[in-house]
C-alpha atoms as a PDB file:
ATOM      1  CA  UNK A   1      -8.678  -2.254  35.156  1.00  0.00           C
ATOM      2  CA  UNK A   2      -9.028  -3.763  38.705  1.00  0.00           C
ATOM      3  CA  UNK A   3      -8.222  -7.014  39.051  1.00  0.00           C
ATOM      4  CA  UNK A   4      -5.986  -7.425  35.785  1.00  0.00           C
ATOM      5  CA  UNK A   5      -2.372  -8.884  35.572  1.00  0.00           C
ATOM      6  CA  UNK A   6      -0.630  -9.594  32.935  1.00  0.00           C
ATOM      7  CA  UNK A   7       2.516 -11.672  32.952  1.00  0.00           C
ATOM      8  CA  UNK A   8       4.580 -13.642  30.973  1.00  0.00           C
ATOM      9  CA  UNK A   9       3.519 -17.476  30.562  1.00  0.00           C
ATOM     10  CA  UNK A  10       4.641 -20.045  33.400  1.00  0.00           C
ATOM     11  CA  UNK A  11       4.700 -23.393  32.332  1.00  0.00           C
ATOM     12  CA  UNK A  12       1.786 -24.087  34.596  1.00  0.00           C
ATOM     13  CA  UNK A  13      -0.855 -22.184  32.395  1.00  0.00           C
ATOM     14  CA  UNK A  14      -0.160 -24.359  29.387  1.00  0.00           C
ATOM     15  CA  UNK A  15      -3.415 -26.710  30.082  1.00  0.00           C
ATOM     16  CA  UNK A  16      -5.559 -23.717  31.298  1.00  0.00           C
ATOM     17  CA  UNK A  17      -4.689 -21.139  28.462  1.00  0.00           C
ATOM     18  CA  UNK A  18      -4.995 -24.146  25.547  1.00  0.00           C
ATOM     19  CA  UNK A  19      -8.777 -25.035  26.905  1.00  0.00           C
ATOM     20  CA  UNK A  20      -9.201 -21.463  26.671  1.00  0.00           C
ATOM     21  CA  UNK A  21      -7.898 -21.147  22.875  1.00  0.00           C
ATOM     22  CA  UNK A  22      -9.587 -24.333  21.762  1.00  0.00           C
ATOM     23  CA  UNK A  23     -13.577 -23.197  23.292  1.00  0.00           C
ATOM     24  CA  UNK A  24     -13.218 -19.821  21.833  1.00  0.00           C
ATOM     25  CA  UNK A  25     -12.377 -21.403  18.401  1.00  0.00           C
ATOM     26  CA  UNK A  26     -15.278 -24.147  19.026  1.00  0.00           C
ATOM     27  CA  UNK A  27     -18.062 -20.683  20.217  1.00  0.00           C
ATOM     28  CA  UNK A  28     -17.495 -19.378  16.828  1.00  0.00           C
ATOM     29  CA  UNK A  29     -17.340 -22.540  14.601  1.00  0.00           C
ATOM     30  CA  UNK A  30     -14.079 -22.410  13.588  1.00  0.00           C
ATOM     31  CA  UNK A  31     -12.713 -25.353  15.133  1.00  0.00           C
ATOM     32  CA  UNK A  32     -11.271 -25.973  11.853  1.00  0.00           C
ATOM     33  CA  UNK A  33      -8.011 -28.106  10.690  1.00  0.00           C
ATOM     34  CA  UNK A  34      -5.757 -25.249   9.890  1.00  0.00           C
ATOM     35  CA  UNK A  35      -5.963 -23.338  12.845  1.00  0.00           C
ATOM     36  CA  UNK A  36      -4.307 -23.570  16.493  1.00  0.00           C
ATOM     37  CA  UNK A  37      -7.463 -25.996  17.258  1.00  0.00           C
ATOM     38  CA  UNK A  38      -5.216 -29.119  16.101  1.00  0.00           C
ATOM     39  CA  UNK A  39      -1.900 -27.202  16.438  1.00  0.00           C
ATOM     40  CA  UNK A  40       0.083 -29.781  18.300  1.00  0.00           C
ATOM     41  CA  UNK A  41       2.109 -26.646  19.968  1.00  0.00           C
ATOM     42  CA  UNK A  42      -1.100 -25.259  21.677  1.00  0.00           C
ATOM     43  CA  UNK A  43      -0.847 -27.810  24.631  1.00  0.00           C
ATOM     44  CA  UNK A  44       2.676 -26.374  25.099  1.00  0.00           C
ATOM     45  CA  UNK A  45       2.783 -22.557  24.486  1.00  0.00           C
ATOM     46  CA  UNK A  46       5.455 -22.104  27.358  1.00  0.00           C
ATOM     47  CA  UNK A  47       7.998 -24.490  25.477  1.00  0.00           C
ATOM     48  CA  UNK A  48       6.849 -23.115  22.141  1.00  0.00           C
ATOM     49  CA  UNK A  49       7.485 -19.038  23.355  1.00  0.00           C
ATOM     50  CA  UNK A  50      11.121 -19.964  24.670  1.00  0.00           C
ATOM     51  CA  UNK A  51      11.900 -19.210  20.700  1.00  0.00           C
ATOM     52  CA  UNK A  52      14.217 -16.122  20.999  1.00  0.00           C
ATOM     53  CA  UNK A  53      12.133 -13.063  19.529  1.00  0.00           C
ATOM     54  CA  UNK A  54       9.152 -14.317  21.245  1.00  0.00           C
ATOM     55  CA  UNK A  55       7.235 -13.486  24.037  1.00  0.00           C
ATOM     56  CA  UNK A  56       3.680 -14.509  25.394  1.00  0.00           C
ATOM     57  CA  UNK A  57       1.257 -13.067  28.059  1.00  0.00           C
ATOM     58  CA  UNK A  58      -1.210 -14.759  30.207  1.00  0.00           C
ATOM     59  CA  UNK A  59      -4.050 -12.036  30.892  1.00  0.00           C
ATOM     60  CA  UNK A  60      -5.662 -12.999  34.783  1.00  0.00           C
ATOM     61  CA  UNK A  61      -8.576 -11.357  35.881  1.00  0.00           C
ATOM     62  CA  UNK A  62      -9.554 -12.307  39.769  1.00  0.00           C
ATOM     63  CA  UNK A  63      -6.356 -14.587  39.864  1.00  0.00           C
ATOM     64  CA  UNK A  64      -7.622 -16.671  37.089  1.00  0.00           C
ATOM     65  CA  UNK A  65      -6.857 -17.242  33.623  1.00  0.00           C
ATOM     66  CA  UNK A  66      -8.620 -15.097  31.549  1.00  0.00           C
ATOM     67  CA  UNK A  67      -6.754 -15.437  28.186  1.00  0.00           C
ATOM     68  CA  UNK A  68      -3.509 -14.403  26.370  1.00  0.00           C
ATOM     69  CA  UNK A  69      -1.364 -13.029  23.324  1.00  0.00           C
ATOM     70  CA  UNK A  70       1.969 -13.212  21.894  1.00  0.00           C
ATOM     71  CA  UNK A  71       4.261 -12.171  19.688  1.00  0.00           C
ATOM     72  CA  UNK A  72       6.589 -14.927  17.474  1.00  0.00           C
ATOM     73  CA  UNK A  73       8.826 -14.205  14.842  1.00  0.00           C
ATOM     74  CA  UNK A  74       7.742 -16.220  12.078  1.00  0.00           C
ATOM     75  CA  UNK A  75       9.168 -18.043   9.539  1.00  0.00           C
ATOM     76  CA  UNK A  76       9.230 -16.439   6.114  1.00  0.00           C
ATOM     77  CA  UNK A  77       8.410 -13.116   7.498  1.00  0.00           C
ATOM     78  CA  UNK A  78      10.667 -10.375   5.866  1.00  0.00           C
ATOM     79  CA  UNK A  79      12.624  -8.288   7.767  1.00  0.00           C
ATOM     80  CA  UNK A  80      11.829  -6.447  11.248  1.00  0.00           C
ATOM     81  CA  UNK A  81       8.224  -8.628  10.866  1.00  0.00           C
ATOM     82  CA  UNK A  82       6.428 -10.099  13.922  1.00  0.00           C
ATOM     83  CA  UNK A  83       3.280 -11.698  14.237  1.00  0.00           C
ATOM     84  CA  UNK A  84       0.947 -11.314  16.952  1.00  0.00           C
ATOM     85  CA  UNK A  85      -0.140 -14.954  17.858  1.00  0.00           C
ATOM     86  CA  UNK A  86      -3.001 -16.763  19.637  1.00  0.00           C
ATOM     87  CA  UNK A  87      -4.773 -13.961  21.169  1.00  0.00           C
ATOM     88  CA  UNK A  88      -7.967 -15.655  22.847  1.00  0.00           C
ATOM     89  CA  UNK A  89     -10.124 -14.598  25.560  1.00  0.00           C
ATOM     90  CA  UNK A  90     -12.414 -16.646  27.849  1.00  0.00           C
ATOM     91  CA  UNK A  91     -15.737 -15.640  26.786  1.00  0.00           C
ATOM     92  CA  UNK A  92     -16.744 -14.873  30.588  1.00  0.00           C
ATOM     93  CA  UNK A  93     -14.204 -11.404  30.583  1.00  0.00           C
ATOM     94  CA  UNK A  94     -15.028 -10.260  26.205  1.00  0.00           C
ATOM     95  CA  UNK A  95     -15.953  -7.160  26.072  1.00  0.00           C
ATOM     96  CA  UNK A  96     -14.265  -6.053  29.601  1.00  0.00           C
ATOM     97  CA  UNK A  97     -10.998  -4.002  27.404  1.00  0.00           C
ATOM     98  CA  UNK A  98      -8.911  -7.186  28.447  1.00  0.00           C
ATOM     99  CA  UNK A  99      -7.822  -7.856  24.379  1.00  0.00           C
ATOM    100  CA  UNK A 100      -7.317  -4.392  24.198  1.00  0.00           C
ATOM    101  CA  UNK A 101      -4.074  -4.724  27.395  1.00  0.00           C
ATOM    102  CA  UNK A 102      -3.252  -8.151  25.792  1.00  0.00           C
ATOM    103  CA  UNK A 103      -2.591  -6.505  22.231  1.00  0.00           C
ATOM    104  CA  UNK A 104      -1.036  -3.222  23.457  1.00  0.00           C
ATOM    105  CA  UNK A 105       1.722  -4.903  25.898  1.00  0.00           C
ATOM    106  CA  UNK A 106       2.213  -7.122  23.322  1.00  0.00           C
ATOM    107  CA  UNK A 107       2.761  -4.608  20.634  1.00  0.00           C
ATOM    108  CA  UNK A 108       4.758  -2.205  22.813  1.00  0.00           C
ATOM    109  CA  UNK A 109       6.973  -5.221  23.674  1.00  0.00           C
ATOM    110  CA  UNK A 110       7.574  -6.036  20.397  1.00  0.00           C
ATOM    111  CA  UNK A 111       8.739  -2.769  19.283  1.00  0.00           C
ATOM    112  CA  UNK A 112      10.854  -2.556  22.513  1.00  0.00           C
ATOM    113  CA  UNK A 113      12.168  -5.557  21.193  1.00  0.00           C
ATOM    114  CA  UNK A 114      13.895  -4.315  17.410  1.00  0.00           C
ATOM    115  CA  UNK A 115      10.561  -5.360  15.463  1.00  0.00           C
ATOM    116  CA  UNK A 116       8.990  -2.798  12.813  1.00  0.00           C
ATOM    117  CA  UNK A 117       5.971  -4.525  11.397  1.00  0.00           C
ATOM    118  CA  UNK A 118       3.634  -6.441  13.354  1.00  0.00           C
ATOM    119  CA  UNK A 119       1.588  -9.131  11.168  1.00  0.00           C
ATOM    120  CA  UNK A 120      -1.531 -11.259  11.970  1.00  0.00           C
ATOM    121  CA  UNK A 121      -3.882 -14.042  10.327  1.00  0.00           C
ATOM    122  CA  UNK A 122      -7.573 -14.399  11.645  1.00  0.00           C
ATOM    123  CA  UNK A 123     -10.890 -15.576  10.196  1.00  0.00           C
ATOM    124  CA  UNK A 124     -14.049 -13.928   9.616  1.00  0.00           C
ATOM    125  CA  UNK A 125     -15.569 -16.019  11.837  1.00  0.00           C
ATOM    126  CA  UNK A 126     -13.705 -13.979  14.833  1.00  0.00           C
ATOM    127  CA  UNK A 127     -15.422 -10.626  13.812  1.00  0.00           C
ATOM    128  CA  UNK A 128     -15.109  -9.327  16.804  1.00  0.00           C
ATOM    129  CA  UNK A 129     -11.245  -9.405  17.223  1.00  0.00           C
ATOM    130  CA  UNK A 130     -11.232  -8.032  13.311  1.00  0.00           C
ATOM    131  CA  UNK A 131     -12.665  -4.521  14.329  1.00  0.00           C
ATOM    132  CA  UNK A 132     -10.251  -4.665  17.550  1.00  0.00           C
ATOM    133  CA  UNK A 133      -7.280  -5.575  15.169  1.00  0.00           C
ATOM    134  CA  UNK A 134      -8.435  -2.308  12.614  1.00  0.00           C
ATOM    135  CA  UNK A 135      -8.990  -0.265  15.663  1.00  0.00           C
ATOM    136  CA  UNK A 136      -5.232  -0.901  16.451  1.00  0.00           C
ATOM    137  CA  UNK A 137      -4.379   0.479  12.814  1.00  0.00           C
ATOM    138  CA  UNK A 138      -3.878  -3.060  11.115  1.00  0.00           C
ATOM    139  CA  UNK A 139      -4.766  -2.630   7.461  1.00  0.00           C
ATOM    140  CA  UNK A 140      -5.857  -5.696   5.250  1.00  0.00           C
ATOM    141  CA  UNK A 141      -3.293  -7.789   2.867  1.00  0.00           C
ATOM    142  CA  UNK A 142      -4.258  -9.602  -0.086  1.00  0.00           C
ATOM    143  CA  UNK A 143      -2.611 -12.277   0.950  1.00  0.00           C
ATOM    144  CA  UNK A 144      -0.663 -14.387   3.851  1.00  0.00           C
ATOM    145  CA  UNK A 145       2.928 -13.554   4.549  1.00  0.00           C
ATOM    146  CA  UNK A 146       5.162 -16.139   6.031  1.00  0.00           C
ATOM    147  CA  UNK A 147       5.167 -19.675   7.061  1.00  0.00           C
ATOM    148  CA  UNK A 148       2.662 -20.162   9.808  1.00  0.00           C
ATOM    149  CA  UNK A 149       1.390 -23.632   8.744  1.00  0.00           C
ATOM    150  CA  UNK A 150      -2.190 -21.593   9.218  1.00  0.00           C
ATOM    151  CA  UNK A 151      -3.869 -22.653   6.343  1.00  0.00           C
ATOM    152  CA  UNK A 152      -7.391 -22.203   7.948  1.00  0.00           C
ATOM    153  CA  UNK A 153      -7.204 -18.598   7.935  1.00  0.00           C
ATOM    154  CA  UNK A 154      -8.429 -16.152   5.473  1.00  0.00           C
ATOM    155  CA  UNK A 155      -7.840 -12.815   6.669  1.00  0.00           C
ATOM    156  CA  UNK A 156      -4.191 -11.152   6.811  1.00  0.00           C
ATOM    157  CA  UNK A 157      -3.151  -7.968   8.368  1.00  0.00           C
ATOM    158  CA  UNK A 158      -0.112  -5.823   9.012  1.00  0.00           C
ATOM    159  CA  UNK A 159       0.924  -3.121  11.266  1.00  0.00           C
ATOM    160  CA  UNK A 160       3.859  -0.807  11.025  1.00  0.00           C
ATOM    161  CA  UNK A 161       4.933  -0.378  14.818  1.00  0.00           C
END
């Protein structure tokens, strides 16, 4: 795609990349307690993806932020598990294949990186990022898996990478 970079995060995109997260959450209702909304650590993702096993990307598109993804290991997760983390898009570049980069470089970085499994919790109310996730090959889980303090979302799903 012209006009596309992704990079790792820069302490300077924390404010731009947390508006971001929070009015894509607030466009589909679920600006809920329970979700990265009121997660303290989503005014600071750069400090927050300095956690070894981690890794976050800043999508730009024209030499602005456009959104972002990462990959965190965790707690609670068994073995080889990641989980692919605060993927959000500005709603100006949806639809444009921009997820699409975010997920695959993260994915590809995170088997590069020893992990076997990727995981991920959503909600229905991101429906949209549910048929990207099953286009990727994530299959549904009954349940949650680890410790993400997440208690807002409903819908699980794993990966093997």
């Amino acid at each position: 795609m012209e006009n596309i970079t992704i990079r790792q995060i820069q302490p300077s995109d924390n404010a731009a990349i947390a508006i971001i997260i929070r009015n894509a959450l607030a466009e589909f209702g679920a600006n809920k307690p329970g979700t990265v909304y009121f997660d303290p650590t989503t005014d600071d993702l750069y400090s927050l993806f300095q956690t070894k096993g981690s890794v976050y990307f800043i999508a730009e598109f024209n030499h602005s932020i456009a959104g972002g993804a990462g990959i965190f290991p965790t707690d609670n997760l068994p073995q080889g598990y990641c989980e692919l983390v605060k993927m959000y898009l500005s709603g100006a570049v949806r639809g444009m294949g921009l997820g699409r980069h975010l997920i695959d470089k993260s994915l590809q970085w995170a088997k590069e990186n020893g992990y076997t499994h990727c995981y991920l919790e959503t909600m229905p109310e991101l429906r949209k990022a549910v048929s990207v996730y099953e286009k990727f090959g994530f299959s549904y889980l009954n349940g949650p898996m680890g410790n993400s303090g997440h208690f807002g979302c409903d819908v699980w799903m794993v990966k093997e990478l």
